[in-house]
N, C-alpha and C. Protein backbone atom coordinates (compact mmCIF):
# COMPACT_ATOMS: atom_id res chain seq x y z
N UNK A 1 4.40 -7.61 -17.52
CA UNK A 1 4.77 -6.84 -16.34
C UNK A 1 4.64 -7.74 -15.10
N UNK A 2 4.79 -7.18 -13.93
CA UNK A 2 5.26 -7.67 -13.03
C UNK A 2 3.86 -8.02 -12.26
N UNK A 3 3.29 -9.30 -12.21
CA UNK A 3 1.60 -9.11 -11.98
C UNK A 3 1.87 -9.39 -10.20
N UNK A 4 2.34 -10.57 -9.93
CA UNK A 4 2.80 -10.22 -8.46
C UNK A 4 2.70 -8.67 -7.43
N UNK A 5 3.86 -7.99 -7.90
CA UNK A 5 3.44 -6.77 -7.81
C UNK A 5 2.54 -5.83 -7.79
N UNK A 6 2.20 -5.89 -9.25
CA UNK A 6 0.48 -5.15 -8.87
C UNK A 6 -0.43 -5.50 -8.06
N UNK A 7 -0.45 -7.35 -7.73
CA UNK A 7 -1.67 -7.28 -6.77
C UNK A 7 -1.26 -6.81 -5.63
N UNK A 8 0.20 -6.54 -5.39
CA UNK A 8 0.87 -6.22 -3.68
C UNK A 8 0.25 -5.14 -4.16
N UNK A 9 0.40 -4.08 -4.56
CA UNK A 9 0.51 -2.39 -4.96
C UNK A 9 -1.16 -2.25 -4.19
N UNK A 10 -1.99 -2.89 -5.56
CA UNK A 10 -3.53 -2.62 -5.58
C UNK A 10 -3.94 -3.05 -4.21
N UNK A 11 -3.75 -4.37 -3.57
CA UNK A 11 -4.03 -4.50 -2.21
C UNK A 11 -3.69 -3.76 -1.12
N UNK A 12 -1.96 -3.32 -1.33
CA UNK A 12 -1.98 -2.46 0.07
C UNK A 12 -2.06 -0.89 -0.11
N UNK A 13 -2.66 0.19 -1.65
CA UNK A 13 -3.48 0.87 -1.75
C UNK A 13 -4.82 0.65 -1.14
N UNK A 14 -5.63 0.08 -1.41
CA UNK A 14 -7.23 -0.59 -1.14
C UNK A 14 -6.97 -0.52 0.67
N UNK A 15 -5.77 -1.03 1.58
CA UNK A 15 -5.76 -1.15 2.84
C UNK A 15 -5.53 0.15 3.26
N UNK A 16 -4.73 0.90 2.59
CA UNK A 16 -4.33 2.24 3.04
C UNK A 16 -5.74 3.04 2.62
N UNK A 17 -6.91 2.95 1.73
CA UNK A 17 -8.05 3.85 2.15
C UNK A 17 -8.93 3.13 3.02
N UNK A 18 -8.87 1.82 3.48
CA UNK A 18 -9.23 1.13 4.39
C UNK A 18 -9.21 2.06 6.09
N UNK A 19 -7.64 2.01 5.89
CA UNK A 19 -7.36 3.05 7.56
C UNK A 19 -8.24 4.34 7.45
N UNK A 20 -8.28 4.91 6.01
CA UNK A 20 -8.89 6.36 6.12
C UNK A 20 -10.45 6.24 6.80
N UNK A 21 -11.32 5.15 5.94
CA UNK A 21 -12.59 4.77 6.16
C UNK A 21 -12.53 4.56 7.70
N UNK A 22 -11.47 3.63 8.43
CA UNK A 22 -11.77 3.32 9.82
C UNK A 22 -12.02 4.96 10.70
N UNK A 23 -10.88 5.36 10.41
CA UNK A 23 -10.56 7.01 10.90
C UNK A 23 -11.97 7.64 10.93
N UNK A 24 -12.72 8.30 9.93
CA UNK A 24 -13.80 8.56 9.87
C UNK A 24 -14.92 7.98 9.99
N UNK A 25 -15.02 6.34 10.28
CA UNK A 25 -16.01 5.53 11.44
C UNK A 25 -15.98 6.17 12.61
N UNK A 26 -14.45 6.38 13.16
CA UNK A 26 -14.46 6.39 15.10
C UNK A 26 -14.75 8.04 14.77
N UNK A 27 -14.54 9.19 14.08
CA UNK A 27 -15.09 10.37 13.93
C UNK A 27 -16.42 10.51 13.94
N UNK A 28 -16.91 9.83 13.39
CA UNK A 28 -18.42 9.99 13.30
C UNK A 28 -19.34 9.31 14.75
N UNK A 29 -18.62 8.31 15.12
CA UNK A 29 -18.81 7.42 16.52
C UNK A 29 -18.67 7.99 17.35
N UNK A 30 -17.36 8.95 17.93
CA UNK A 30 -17.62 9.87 18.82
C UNK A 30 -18.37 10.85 19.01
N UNK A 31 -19.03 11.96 17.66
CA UNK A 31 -19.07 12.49 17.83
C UNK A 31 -20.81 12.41 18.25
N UNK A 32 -21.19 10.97 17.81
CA UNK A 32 -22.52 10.57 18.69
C UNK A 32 -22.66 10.22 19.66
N UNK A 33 -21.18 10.05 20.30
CA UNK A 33 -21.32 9.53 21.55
C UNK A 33 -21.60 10.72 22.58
N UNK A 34 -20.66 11.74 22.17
CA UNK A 34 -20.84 13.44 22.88
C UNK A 34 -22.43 13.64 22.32
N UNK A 35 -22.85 13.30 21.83
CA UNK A 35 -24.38 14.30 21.32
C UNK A 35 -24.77 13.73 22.74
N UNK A 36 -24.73 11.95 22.34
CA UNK A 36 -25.56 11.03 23.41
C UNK A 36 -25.47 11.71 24.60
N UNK A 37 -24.33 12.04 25.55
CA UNK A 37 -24.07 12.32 26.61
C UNK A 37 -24.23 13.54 27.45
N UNK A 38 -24.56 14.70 25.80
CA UNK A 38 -24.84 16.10 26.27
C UNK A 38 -26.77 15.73 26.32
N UNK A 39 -27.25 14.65 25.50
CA UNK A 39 -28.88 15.07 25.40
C UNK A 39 -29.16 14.22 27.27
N UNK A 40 -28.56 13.46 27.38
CA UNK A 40 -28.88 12.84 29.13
C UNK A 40 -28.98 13.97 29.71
N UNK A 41 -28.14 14.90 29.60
CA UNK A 41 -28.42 16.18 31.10
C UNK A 41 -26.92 15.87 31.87
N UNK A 42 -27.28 14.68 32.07
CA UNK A 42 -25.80 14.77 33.62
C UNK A 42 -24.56 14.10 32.78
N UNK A 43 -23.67 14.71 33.31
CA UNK A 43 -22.01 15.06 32.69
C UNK A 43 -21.47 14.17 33.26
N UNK A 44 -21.01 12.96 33.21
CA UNK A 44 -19.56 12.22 34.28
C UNK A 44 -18.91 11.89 33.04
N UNK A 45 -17.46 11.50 33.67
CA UNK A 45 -16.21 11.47 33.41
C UNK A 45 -16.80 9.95 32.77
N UNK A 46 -17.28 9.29 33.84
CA UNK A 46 -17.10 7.93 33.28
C UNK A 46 -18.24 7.64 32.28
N UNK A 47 -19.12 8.12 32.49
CA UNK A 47 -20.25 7.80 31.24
C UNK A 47 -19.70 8.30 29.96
N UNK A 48 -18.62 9.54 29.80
CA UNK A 48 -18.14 10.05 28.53
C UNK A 48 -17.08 9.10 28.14
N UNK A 49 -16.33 8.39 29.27
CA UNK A 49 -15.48 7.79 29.01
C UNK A 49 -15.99 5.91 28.41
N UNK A 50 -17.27 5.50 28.76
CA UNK A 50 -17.69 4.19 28.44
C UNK A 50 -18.30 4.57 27.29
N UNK A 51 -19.05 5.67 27.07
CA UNK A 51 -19.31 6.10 25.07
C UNK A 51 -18.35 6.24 24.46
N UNK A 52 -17.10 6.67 24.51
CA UNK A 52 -16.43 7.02 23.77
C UNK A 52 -15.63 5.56 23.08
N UNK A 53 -15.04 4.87 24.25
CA UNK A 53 -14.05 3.91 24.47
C UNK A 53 -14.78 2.92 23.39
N UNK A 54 -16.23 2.42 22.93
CA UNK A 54 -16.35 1.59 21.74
C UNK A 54 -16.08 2.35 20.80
N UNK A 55 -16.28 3.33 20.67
CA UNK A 55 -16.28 4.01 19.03
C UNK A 55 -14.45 3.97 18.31
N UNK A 56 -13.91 3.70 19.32
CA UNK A 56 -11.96 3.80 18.99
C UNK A 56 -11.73 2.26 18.46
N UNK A 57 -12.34 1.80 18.37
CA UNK A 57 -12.47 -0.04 17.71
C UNK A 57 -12.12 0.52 16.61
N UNK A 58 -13.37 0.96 15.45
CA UNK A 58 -12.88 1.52 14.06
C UNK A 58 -11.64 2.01 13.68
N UNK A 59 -11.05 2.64 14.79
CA UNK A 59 -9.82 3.65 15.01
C UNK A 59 -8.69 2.28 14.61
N UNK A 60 -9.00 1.45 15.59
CA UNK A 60 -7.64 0.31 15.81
C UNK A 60 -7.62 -0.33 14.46
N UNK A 61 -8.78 -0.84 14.02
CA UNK A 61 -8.85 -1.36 12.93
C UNK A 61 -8.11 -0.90 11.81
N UNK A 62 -8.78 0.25 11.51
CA UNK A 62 -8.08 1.35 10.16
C UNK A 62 -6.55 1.23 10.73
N UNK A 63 -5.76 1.39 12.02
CA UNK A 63 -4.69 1.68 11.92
C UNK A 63 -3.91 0.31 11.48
N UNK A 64 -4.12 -0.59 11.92
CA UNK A 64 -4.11 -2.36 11.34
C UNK A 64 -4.08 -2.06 10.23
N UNK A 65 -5.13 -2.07 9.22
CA UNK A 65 -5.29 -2.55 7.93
C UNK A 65 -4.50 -1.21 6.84
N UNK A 66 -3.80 -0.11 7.53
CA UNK A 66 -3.25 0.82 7.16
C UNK A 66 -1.35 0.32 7.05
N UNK A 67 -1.37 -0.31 8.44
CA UNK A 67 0.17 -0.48 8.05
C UNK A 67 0.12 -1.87 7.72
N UNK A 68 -0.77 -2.62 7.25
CA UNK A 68 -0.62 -3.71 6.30
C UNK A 68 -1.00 -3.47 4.81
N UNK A 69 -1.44 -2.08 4.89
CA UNK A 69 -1.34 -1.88 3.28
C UNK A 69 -0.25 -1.22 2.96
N UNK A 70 0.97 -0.58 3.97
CA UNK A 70 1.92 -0.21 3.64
C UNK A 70 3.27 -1.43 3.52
N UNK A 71 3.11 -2.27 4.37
CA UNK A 71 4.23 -3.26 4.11
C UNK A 71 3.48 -3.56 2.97
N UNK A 72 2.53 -3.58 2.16
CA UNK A 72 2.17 -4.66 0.53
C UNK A 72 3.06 -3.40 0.24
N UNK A 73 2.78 -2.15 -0.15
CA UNK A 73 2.87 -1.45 -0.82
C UNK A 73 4.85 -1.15 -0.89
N UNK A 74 5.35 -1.38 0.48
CA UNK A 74 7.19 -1.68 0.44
C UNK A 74 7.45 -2.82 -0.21
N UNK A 75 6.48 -3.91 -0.04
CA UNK A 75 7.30 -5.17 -0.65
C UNK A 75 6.74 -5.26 -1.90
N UNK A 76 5.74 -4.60 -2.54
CA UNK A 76 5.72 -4.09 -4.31
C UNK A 76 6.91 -3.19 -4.67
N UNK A 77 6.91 -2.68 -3.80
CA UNK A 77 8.41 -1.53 -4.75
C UNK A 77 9.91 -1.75 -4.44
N UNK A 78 9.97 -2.49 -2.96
CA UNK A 78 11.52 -2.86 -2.90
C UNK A 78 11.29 -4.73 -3.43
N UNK A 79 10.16 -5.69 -3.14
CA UNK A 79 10.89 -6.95 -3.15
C UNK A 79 10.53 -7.15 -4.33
N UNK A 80 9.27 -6.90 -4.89
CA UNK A 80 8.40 -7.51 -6.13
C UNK A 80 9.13 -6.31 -7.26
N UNK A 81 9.65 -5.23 -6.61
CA UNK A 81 10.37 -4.43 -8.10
C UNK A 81 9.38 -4.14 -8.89
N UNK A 82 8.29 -3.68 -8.28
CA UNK A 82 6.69 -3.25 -9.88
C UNK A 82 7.13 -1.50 -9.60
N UNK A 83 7.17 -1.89 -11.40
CA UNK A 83 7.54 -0.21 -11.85
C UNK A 83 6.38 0.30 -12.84
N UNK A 84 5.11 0.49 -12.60
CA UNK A 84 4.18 0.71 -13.22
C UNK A 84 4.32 2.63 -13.28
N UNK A 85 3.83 3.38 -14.52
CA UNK A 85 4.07 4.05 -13.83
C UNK A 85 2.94 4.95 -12.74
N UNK A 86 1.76 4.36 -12.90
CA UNK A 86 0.86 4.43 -11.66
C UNK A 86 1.43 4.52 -10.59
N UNK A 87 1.86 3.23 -10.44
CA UNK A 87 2.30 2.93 -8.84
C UNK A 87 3.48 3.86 -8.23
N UNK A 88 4.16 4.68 -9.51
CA UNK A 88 5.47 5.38 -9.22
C UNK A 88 4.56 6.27 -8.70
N UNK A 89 3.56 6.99 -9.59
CA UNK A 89 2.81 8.52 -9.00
C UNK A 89 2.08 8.38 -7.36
N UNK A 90 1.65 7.11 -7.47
CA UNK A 90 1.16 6.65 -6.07
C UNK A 90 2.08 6.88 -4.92
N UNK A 91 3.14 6.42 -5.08
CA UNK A 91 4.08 6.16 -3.90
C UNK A 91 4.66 7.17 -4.10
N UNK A 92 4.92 8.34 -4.81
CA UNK A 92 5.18 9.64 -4.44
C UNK A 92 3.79 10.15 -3.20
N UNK A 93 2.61 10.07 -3.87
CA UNK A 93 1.44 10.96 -2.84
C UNK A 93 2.11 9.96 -1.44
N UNK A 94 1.83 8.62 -1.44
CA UNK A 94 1.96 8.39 -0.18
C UNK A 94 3.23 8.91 0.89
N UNK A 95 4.47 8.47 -0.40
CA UNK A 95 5.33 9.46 0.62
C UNK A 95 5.50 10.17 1.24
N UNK A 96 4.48 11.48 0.54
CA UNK A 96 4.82 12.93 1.18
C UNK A 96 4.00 12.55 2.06
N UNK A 97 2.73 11.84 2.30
CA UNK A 97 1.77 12.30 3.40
C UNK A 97 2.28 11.49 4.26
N UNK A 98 3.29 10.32 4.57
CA UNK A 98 4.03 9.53 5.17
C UNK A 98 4.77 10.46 5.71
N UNK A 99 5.13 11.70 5.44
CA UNK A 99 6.41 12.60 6.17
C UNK A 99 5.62 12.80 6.96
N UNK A 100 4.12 13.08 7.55
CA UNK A 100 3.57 13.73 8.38
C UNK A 100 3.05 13.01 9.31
N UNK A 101 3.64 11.88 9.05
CA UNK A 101 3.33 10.79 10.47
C UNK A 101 4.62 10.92 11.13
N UNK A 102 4.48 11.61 12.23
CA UNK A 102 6.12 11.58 13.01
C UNK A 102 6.00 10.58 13.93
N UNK A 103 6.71 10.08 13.98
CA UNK A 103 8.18 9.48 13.61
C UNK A 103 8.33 8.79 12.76
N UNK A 104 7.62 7.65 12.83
CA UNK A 104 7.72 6.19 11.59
C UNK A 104 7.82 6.60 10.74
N UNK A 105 6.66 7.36 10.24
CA UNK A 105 6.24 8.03 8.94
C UNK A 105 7.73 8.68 8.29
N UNK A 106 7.53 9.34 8.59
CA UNK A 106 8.71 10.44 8.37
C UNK A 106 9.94 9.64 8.11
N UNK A 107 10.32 8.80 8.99
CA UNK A 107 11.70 7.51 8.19
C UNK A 107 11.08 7.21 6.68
N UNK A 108 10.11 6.84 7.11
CA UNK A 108 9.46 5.87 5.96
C UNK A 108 9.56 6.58 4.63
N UNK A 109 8.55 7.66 4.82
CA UNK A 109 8.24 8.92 3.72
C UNK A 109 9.83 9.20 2.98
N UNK A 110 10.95 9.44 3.77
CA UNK A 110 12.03 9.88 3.58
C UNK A 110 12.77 8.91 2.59
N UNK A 111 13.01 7.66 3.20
CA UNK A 111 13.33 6.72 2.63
C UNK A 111 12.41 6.29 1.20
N UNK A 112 11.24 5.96 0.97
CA UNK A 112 10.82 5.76 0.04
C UNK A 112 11.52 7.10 -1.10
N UNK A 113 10.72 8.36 -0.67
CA UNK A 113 11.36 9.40 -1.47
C UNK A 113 12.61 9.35 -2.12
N UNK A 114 13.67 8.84 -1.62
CA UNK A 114 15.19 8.83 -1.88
C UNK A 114 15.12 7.49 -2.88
N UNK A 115 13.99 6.29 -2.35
CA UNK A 115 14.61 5.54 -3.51
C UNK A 115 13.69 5.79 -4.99
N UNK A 116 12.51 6.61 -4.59
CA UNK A 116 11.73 6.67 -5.99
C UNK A 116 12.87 7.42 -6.70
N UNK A 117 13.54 8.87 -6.38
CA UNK A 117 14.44 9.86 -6.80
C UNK A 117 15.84 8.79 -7.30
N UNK A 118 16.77 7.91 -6.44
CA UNK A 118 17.21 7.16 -7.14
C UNK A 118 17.11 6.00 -8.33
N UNK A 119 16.06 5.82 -8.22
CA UNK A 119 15.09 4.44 -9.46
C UNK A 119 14.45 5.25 -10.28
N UNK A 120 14.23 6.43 -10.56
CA UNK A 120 13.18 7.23 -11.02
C UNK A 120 13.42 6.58 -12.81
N UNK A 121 14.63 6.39 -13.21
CA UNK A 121 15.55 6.10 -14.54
C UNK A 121 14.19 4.54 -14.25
N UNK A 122 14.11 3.81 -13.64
CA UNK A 122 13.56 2.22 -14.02
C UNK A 122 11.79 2.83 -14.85
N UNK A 123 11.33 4.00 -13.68
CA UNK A 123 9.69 4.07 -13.97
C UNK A 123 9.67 4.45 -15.34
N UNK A 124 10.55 5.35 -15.79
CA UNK A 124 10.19 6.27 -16.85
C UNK A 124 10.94 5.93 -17.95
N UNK A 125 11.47 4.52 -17.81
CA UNK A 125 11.33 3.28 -18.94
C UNK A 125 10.72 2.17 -19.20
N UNK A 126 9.80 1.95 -17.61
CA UNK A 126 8.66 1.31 -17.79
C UNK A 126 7.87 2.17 -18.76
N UNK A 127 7.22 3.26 -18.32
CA UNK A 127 6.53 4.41 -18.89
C UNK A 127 6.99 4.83 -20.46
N UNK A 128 7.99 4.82 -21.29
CA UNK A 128 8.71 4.66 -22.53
C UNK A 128 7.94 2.89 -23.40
N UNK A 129 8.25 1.72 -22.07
CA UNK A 129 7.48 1.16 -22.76
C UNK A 129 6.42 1.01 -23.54
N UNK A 130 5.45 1.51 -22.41
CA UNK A 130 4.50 1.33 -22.40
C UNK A 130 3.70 2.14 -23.61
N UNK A 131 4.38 3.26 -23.85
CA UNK A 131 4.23 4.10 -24.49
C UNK A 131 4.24 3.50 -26.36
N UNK A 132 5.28 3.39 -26.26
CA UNK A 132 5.75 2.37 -27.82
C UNK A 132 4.68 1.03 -28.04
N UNK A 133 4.86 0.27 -27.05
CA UNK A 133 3.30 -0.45 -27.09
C UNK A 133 2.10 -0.11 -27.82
N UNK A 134 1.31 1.00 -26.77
CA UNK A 134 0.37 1.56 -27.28
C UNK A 134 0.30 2.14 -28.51
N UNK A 135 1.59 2.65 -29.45
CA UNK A 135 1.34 3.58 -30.49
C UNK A 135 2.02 1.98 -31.96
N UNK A 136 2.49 1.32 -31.23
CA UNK A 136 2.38 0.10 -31.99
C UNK A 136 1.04 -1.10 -32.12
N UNK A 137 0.13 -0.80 -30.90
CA UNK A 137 -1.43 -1.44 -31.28
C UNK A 137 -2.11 -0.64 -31.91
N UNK A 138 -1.60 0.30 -32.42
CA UNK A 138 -2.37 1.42 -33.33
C UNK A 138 -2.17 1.06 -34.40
């Protein structure tokens, strides 16, 4: 099989729960930054605004290492051609949750969708392979 591919696939999976992990760093960062700012007593704009403003680092990060696990994960399925059928079930979940990033997303989500639905005939003769394989190491 196509080993190229898989390491694109497995790497820019691994980056895409990367963004999730960042996401829920700057969640958890803010929401100590508001504790911090309600236990002081006095309220300003700018003291909420100098706690808050480090904790969105994590934020930038995850969003970085999110759309660099999505270009691995386009150039496993359009350049490297890996038809595992893992990676087919994968890039369905990502798709749909790709529709719910508007705008990009939503091209993206759309487009992938149309070509898994057109290629669907390549996975599920990878998957036939694979199949005959296994009941032939038996």
């Amino acid at each position: 099989m196509n080993e190229r591919g898989k390491q694109l696939a497995v790497w820019g999976i691994a980056l895409q729960i990367g963004g999730l992990v960042g996401l829920g760093i700057t969640i958890v960062g803010v929401v100590r930054a508001f504790e911090d700012v309600s236990r002081s007593g006095a309220f300003s704009a700018a003291e909420l605004a100098s706690a808050t403003a480090g904790e969105l680092v994590p934020a930038v990060i995850g969003v970085l290492l999110s759309l660099t696990g999505a270009v691995l994960l386009l150039c496993a399925l359009f350049g490297s051609r890996y038809r595992a059928p893992w990676f087919h079930t994968t890039m369905w979940i990502l798709a749909v949750l790709w529709l719910f990033n508007v705008p990009v997303g939503t091209v993206l989500g759309i487009i992938v969708i149309a070509y898994l639905v057109k290629h669907r005939e390549e996975f599920i003769a990878t998957r036939s392979q694979l199949y005959r394989k296994a009941v032939t190491d038996l």
